[in-house]
PDB file of N, CA and C in Angstrom:
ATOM      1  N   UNK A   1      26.256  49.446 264.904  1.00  0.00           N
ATOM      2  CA  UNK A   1      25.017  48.806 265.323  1.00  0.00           C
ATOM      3  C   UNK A   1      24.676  47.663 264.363  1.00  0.00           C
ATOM      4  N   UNK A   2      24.366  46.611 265.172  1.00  0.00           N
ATOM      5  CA  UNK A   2      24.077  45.443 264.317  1.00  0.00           C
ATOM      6  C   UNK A   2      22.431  45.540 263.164  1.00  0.00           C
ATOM      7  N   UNK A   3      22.373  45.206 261.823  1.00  0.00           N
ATOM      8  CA  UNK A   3      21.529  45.383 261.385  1.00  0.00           C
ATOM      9  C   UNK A   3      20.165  43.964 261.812  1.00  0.00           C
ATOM     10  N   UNK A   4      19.149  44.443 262.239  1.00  0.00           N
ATOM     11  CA  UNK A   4      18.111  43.281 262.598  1.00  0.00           C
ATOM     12  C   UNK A   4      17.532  42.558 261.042  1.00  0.00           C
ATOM     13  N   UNK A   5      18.058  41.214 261.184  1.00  0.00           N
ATOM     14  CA  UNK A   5      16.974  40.666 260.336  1.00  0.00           C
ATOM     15  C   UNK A   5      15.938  39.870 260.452  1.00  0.00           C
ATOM     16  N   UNK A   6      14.659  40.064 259.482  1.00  0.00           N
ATOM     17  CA  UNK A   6      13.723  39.530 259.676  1.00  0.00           C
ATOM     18  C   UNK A   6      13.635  37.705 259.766  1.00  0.00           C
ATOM     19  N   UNK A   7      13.053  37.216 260.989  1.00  0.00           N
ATOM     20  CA  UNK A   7      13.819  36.104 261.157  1.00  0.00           C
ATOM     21  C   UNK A   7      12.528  35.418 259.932  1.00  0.00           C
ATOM     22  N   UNK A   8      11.836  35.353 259.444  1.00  0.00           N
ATOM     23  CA  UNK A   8      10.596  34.809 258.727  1.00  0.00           C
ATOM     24  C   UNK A   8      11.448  34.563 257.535  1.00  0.00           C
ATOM     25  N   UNK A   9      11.716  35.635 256.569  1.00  0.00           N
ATOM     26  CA  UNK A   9      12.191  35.574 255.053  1.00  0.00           C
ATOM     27  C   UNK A   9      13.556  36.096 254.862  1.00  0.00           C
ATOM     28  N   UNK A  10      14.158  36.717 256.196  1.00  0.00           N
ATOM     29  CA  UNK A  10      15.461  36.572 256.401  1.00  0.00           C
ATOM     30  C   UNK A  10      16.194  38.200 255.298  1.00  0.00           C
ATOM     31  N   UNK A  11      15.133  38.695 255.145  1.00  0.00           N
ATOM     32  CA  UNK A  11      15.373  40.093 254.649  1.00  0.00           C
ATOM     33  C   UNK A  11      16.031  41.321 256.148  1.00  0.00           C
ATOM     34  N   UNK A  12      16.860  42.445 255.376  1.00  0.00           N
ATOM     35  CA  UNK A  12      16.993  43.484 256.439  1.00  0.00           C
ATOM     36  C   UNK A  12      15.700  44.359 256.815  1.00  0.00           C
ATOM     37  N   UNK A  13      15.368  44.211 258.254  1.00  0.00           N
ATOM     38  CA  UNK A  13      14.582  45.346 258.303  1.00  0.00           C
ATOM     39  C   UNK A  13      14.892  46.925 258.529  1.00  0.00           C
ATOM     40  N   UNK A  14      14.230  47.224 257.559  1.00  0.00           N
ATOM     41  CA  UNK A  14      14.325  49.296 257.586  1.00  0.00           C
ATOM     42  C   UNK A  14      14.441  49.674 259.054  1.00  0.00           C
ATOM     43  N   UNK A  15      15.834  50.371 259.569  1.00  0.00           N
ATOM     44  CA  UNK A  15      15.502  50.886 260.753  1.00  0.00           C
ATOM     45  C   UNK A  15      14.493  52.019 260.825  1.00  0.00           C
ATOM     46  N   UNK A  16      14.341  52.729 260.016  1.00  0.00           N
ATOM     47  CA  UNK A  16      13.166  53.842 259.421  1.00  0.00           C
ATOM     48  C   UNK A  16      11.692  53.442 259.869  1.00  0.00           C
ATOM     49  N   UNK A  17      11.630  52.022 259.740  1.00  0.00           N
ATOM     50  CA  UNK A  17      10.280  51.598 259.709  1.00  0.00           C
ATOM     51  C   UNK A  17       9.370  51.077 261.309  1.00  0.00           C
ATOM     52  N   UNK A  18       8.690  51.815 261.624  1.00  0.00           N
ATOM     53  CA  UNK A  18       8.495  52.022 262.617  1.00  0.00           C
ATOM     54  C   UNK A  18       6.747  50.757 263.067  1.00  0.00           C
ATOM     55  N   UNK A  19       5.905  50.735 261.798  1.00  0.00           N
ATOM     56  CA  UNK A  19       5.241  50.423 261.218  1.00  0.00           C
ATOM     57  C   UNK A  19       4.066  50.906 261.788  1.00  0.00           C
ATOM     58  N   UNK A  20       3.945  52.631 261.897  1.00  0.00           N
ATOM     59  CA  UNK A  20       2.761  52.962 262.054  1.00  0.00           C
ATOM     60  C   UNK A  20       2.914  54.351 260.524  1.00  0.00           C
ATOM     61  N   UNK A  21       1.140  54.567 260.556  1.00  0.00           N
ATOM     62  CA  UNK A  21       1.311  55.302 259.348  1.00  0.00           C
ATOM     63  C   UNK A  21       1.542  57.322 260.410  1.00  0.00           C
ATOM     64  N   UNK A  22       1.900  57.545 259.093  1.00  0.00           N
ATOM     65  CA  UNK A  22       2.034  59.658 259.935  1.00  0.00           C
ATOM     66  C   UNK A  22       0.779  60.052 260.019  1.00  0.00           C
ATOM     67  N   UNK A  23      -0.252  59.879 259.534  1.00  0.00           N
ATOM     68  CA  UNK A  23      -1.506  59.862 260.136  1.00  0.00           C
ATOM     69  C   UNK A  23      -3.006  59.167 259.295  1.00  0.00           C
ATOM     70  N   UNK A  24      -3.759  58.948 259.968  1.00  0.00           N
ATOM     71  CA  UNK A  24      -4.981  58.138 259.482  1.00  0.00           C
ATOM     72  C   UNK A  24      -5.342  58.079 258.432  1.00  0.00           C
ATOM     73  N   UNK A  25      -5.690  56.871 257.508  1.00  0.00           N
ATOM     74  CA  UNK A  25      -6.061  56.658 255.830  1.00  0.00           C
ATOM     75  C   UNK A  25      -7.191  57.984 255.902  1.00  0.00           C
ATOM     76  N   UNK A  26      -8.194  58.242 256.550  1.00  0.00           N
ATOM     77  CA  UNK A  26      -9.390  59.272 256.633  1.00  0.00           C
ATOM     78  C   UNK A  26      -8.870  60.322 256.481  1.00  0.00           C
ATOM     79  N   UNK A  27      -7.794  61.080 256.904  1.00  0.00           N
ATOM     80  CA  UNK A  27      -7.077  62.010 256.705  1.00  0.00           C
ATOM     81  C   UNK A  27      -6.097  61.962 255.821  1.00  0.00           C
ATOM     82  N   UNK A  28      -6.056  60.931 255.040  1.00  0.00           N
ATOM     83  CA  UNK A  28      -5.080  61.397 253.890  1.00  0.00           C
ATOM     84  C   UNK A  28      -5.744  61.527 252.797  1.00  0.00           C
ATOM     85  N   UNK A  29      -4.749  62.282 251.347  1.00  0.00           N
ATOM     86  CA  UNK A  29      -5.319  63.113 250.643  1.00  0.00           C
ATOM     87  C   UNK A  29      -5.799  61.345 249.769  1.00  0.00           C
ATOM     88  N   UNK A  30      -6.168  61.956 247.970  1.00  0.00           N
ATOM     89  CA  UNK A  30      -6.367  60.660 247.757  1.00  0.00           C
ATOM     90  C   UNK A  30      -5.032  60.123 246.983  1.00  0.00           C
ATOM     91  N   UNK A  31      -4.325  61.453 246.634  1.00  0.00           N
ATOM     92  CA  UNK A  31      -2.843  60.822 245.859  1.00  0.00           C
ATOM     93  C   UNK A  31      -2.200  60.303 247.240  1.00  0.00           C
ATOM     94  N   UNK A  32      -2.189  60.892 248.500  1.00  0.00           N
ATOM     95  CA  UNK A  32      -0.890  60.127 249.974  1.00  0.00           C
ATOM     96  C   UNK A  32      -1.712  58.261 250.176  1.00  0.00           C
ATOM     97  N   UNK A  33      -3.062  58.217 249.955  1.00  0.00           N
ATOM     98  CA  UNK A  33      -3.908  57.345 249.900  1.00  0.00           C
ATOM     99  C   UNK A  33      -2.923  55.854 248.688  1.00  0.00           C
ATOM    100  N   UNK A  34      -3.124  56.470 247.587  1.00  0.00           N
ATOM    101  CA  UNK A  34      -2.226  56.078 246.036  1.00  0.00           C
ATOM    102  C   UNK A  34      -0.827  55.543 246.687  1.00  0.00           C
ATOM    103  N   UNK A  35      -0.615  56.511 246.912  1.00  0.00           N
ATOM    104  CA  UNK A  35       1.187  56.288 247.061  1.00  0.00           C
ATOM    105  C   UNK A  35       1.449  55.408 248.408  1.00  0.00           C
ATOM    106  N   UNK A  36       0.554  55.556 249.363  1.00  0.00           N
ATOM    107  CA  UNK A  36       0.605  54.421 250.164  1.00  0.00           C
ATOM    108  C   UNK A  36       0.750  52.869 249.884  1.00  0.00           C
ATOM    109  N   UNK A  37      -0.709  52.777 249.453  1.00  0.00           N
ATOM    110  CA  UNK A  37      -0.819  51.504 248.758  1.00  0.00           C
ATOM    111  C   UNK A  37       0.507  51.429 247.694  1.00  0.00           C
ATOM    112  N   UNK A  38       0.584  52.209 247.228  1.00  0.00           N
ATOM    113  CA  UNK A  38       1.777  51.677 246.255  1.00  0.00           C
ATOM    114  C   UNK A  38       2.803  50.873 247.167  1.00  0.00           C
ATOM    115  N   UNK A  39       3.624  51.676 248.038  1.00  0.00           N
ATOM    116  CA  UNK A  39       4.241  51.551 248.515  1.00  0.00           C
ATOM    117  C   UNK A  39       4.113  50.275 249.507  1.00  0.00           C
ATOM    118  N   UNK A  40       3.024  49.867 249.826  1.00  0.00           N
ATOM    119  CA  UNK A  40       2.372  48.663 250.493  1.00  0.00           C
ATOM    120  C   UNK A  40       2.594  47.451 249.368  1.00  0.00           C
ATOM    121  N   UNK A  41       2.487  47.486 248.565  1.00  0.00           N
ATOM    122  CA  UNK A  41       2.220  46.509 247.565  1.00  0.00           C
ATOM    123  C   UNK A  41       3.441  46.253 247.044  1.00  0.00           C
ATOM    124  N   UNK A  42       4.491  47.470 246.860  1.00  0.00           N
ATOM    125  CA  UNK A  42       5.772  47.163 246.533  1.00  0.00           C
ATOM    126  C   UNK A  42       6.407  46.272 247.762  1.00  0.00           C
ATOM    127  N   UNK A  43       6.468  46.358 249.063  1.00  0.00           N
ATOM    128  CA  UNK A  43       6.830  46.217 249.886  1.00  0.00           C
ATOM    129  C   UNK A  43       6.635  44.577 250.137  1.00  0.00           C
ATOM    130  N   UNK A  44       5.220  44.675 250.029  1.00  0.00           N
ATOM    131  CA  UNK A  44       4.421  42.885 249.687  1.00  0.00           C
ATOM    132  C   UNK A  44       5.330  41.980 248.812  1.00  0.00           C
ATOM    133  N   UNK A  45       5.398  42.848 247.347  1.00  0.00           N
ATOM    134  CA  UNK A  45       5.986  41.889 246.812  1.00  0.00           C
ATOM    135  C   UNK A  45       7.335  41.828 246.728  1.00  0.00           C
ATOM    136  N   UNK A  46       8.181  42.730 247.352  1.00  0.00           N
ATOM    137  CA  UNK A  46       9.384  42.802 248.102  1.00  0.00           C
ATOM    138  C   UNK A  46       9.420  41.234 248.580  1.00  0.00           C
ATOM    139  N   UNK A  47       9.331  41.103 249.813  1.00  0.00           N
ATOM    140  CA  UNK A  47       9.108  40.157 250.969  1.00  0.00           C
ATOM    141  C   UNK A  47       8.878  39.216 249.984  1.00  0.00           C
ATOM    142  N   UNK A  48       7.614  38.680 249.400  1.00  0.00           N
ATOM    143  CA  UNK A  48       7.262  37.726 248.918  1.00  0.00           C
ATOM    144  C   UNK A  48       8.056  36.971 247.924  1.00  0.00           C
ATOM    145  N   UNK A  49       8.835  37.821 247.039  1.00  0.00           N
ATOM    146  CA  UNK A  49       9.950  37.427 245.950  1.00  0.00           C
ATOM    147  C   UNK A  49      11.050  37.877 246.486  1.00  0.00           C
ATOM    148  N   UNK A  50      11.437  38.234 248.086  1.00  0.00           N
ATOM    149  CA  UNK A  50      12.809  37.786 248.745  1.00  0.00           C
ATOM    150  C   UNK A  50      14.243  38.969 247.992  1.00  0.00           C
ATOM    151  N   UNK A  51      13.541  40.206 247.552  1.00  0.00           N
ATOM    152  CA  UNK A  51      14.156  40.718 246.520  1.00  0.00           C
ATOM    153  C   UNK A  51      15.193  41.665 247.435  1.00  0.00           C
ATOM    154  N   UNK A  52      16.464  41.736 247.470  1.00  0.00           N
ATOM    155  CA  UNK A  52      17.162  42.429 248.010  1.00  0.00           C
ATOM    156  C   UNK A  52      17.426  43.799 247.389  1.00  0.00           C
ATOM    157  N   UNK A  53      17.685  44.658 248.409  1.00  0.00           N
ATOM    158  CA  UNK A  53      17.948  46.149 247.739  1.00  0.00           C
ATOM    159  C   UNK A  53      19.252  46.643 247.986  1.00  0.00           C
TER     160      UNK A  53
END
């Protein structure tokens, strides 16, 4: 299967990534809350500095 890339910054996109969350910020704890955003922000500056993995 061919891998899709993002045609914008030309990175691979995660077939994993579906881009919805497993369930509502209101319902998450405040560390799944933490680790979200982390993970949001890593992701940001992923993309933004073009950083391959």
């Amino acid at each position: 299967m061919e891998k899709k890339i993002n045609p914008y910054n030309g990175v691979e996109i995660d077939p994993m990534f579906d881009g919805h969350l497993e369930k509502p910020l209101s319902k998450m704890t405040p560390k799944e809350k933490l680790d979200y955003l982390w993970l949001q922000t890593m992701f940001k500056w992923t993309v933004d500095n073009k950083v391959e993995s």
